[in-house]
C-alpha atoms as a PDB file:
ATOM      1  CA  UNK A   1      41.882   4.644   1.963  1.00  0.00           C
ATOM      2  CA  UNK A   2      40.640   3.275  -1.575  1.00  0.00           C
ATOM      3  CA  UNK A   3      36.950   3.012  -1.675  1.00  0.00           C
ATOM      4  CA  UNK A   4      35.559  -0.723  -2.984  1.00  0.00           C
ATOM      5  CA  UNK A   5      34.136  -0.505  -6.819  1.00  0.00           C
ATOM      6  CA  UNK A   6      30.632   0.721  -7.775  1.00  0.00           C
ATOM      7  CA  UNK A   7      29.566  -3.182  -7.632  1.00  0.00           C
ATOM      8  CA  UNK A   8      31.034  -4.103  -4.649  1.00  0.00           C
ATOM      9  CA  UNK A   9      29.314  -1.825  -2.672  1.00  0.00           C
ATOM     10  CA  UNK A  10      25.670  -1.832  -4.533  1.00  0.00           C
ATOM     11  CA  UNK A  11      23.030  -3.703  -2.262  1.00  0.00           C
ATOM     12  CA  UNK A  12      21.989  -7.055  -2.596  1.00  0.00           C
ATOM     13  CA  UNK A  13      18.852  -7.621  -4.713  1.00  0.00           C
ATOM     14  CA  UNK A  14      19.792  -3.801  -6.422  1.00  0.00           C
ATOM     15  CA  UNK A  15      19.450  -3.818  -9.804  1.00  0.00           C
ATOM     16  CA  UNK A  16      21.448  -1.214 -11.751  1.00  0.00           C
ATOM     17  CA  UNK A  17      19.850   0.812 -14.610  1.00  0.00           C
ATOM     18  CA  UNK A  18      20.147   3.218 -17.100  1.00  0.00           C
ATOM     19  CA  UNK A  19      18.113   6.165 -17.968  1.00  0.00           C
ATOM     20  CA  UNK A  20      18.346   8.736 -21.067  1.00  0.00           C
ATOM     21  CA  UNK A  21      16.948  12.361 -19.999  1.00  0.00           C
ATOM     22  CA  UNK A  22      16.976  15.540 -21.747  1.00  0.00           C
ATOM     23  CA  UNK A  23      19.468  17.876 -20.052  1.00  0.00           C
ATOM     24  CA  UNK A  24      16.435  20.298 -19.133  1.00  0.00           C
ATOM     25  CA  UNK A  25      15.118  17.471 -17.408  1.00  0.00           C
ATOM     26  CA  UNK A  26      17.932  16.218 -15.758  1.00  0.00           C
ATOM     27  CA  UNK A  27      18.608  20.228 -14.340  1.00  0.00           C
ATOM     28  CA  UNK A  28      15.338  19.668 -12.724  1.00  0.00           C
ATOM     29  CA  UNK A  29      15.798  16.141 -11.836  1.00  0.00           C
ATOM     30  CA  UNK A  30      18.752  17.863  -9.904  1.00  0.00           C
ATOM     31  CA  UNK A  31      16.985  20.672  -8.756  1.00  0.00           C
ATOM     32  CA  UNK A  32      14.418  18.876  -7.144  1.00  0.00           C
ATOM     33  CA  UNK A  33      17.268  15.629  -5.436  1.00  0.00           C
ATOM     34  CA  UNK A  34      18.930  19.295  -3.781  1.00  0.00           C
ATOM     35  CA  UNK A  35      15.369  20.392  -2.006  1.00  0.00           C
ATOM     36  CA  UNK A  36      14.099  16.962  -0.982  1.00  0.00           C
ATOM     37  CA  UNK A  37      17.461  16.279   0.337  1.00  0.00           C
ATOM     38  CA  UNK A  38      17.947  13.168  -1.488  1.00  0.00           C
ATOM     39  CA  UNK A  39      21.233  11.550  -0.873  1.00  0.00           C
ATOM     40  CA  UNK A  40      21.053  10.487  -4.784  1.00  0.00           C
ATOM     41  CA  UNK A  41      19.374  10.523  -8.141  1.00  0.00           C
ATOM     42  CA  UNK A  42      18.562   7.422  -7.309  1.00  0.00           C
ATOM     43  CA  UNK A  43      16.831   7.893  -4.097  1.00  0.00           C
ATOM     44  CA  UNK A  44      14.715  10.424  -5.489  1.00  0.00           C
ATOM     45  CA  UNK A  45      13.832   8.365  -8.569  1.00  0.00           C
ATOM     46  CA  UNK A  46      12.432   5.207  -6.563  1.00  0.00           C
ATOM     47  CA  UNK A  47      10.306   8.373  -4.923  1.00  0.00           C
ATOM     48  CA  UNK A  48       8.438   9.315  -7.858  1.00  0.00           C
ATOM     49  CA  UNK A  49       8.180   5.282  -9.193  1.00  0.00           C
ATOM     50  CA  UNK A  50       6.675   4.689  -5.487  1.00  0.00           C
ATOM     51  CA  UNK A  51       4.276   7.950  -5.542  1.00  0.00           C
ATOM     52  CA  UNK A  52       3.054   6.734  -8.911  1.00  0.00           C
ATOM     53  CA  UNK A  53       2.650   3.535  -7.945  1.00  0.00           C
ATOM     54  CA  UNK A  54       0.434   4.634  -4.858  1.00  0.00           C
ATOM     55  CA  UNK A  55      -1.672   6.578  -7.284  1.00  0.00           C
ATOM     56  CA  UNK A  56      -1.995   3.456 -10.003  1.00  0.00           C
ATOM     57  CA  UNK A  57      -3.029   1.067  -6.652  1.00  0.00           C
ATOM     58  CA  UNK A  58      -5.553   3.916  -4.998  1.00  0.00           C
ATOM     59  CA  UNK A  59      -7.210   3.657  -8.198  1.00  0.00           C
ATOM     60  CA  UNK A  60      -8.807   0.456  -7.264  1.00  0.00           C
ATOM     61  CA  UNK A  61     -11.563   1.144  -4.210  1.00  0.00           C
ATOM     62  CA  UNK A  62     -10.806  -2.157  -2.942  1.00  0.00           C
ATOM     63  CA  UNK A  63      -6.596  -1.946  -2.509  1.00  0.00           C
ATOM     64  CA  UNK A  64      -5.392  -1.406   1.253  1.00  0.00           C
ATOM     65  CA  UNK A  65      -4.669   2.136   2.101  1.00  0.00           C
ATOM     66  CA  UNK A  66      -3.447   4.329   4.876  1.00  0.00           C
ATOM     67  CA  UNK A  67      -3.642   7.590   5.441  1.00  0.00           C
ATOM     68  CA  UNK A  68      -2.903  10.093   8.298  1.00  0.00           C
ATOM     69  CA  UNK A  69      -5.716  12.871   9.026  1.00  0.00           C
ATOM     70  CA  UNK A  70      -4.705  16.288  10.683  1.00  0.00           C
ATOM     71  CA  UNK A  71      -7.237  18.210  12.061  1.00  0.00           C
ATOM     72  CA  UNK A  72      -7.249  21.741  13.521  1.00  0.00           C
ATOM     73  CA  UNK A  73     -10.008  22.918  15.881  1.00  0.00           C
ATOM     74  CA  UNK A  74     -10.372  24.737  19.163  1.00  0.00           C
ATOM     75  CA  UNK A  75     -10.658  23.715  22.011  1.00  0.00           C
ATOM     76  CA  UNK A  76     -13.300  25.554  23.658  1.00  0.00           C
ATOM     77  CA  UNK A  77     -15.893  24.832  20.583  1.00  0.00           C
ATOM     78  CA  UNK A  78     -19.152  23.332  22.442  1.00  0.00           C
ATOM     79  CA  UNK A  79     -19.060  19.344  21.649  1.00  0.00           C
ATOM     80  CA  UNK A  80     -16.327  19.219  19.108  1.00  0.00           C
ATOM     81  CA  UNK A  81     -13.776  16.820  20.809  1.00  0.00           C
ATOM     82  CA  UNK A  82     -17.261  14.030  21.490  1.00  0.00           C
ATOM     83  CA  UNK A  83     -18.139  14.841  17.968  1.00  0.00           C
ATOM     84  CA  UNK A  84     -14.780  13.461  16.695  1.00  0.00           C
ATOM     85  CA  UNK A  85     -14.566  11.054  19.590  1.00  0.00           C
ATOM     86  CA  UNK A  86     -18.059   9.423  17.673  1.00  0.00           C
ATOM     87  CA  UNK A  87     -16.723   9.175  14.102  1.00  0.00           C
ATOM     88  CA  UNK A  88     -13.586   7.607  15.641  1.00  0.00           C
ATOM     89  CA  UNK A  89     -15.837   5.023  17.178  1.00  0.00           C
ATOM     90  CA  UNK A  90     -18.154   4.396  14.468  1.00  0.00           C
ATOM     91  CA  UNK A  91     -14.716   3.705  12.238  1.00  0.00           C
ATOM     92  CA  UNK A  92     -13.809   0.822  15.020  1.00  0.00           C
ATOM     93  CA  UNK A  93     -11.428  -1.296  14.028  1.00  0.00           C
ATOM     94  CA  UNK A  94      -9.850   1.263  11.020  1.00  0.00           C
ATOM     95  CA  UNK A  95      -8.517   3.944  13.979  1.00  0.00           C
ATOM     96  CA  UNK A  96      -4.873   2.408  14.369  1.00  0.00           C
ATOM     97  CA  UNK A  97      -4.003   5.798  16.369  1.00  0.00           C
ATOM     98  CA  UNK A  98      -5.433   8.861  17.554  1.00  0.00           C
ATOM     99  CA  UNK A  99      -2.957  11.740  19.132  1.00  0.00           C
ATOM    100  CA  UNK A 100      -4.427  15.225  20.505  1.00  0.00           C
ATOM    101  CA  UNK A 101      -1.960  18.180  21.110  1.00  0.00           C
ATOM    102  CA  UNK A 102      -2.397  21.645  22.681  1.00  0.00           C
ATOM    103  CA  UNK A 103      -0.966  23.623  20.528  1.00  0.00           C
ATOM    104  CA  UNK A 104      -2.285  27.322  22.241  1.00  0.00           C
ATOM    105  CA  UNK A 105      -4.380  28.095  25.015  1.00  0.00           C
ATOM    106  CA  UNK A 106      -6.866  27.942  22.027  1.00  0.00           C
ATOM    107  CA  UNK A 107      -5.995  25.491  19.300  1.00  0.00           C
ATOM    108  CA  UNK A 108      -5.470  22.146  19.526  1.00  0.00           C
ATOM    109  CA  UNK A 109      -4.108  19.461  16.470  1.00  0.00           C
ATOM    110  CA  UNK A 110      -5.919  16.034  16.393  1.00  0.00           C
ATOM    111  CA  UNK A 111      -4.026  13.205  14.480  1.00  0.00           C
ATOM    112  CA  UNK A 112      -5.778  10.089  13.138  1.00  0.00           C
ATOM    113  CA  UNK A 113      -4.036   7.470  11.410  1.00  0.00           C
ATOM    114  CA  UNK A 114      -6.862   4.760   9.725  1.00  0.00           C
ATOM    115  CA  UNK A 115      -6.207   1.824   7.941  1.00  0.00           C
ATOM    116  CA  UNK A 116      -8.641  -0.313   5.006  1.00  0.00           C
ATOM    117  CA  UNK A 117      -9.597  -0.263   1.846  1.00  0.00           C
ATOM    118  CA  UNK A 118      -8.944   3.008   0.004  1.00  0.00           C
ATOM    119  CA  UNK A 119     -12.772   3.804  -0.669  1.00  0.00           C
ATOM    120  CA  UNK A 120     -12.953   3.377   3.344  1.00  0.00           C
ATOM    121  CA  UNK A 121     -10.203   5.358   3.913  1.00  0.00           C
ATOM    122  CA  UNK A 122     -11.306   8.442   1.688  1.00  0.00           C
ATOM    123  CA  UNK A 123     -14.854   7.636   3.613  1.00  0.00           C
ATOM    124  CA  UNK A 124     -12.884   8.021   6.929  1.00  0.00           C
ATOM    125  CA  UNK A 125     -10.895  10.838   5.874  1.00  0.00           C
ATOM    126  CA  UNK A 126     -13.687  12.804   4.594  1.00  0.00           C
ATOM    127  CA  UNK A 127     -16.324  12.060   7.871  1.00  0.00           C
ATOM    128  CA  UNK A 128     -13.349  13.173  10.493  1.00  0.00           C
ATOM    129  CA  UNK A 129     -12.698  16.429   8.120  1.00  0.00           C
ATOM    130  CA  UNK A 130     -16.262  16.840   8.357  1.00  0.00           C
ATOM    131  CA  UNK A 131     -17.049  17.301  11.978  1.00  0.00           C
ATOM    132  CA  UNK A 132     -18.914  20.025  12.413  1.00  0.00           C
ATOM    133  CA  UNK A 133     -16.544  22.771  13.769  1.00  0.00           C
ATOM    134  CA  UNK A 134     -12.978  21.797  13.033  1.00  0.00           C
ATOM    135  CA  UNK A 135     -11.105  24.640  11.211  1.00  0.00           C
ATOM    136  CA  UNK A 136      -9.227  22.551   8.979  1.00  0.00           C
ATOM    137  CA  UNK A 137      -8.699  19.078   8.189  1.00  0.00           C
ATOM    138  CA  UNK A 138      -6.105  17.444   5.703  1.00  0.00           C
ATOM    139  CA  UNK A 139      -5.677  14.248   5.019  1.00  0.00           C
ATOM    140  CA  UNK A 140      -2.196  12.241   3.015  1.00  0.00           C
ATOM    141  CA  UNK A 141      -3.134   8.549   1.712  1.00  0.00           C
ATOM    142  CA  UNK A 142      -0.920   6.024   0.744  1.00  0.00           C
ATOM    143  CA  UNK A 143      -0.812   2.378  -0.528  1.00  0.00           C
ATOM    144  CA  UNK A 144       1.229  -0.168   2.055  1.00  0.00           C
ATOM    145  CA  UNK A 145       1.270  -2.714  -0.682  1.00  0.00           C
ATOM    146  CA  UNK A 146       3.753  -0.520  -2.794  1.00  0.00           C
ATOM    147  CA  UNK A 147       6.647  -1.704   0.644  1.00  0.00           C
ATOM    148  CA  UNK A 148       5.660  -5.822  -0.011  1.00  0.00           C
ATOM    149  CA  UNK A 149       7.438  -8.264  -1.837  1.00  0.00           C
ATOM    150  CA  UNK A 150       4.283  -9.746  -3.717  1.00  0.00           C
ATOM    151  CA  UNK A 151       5.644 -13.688  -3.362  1.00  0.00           C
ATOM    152  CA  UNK A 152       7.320 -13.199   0.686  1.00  0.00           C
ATOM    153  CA  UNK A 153       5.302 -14.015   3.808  1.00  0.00           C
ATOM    154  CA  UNK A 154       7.230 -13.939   6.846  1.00  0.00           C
ATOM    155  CA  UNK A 155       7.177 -17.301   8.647  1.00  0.00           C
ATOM    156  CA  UNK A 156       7.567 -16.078  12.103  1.00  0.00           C
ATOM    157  CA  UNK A 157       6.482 -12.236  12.593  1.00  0.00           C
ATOM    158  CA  UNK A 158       4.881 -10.203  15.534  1.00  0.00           C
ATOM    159  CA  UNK A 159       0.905  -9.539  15.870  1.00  0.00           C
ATOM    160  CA  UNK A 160       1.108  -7.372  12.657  1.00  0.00           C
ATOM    161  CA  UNK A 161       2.855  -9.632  10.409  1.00  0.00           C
ATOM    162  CA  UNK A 162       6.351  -8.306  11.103  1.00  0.00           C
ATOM    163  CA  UNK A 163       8.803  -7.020  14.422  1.00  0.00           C
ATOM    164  CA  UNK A 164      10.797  -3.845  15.025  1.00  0.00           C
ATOM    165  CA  UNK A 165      14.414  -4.295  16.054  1.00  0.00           C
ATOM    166  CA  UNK A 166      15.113  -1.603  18.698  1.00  0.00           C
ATOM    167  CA  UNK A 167      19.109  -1.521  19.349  1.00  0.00           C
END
């Protein structure tokens, strides 16, 4: 079965370009599509113009962020879980999800994902890390802004501006 040209089967609104690399760069450029599991140069490409963008928006305190908070802690530490349980709640209305797993008969994993500005999120971030007794905290922030089309608003969306097709 003949495959359809290059351009027939590039996606709509895909604009094809061309970039000159040093072969050194290009063997890592390679090296790096293999252990990410990138299905193409491509793929990984938009990766690192995304990851710089998030870094060029979190520059501004103001921009909307994300970010998803791990914390390790056991269990059995006197008032840990109400300590964390009270920085959640003094965040109100930034906590978009809070998971806790038993990991052990000892250790447990807390996940937080928050939501605001990126000064508030780093604030966030750095008050659940801080709760006196967790073993480790860690924190990955992104900007949601880098996903929008500047000019589109949907016209017809769910409560958070936009619907999941389940199929």
């Amino acid at each position: 079965m003949k495959r359809g040209s290059a351009r027939s089967r590039r996606k709509p609104g895909v604009v094809r370009l061309g970039v000159s690399l040093e072969p050194e760069l290009l063997a890592q450029l390679d090296g790096w599509v293999r252990r990410r599991n990138s299905p193409s140069r491509s793929d990984a490409v938009r990766a690192l113009i995304r990851k710089e963008l998030t870094t060029e928006a979190l520059l501004d305190p103001e921009a909307p962020a994300v970010a998803s908070v791990m914390l390790l802690y056991r269990h059995d530490e006197p008032g840990v879980l109400q300590r964390l349980t009270a920085v959640e709640h003094r965040w109100e209305g930034h906590v978009r999800f809070s998971g806790h797993v038993h990991l052990s008969a000892e250790a447990c994993l807390e996940v937080v994902a928050i939501s605001g500005s990126a000064r508030e999120v780093l604030q966030m971030a750095e008050d659940l890390r801080g709760v006196k007794r967790i073993a480790f905290g860690g924190f990955t922030i992104g900007a949601p802004g880098i996903l929008c089309k500047p000019a589109a608003q949907p016209a017809e969306a769910g409560a958070m501006g936009h619907s999941h097709d389940v199929t």
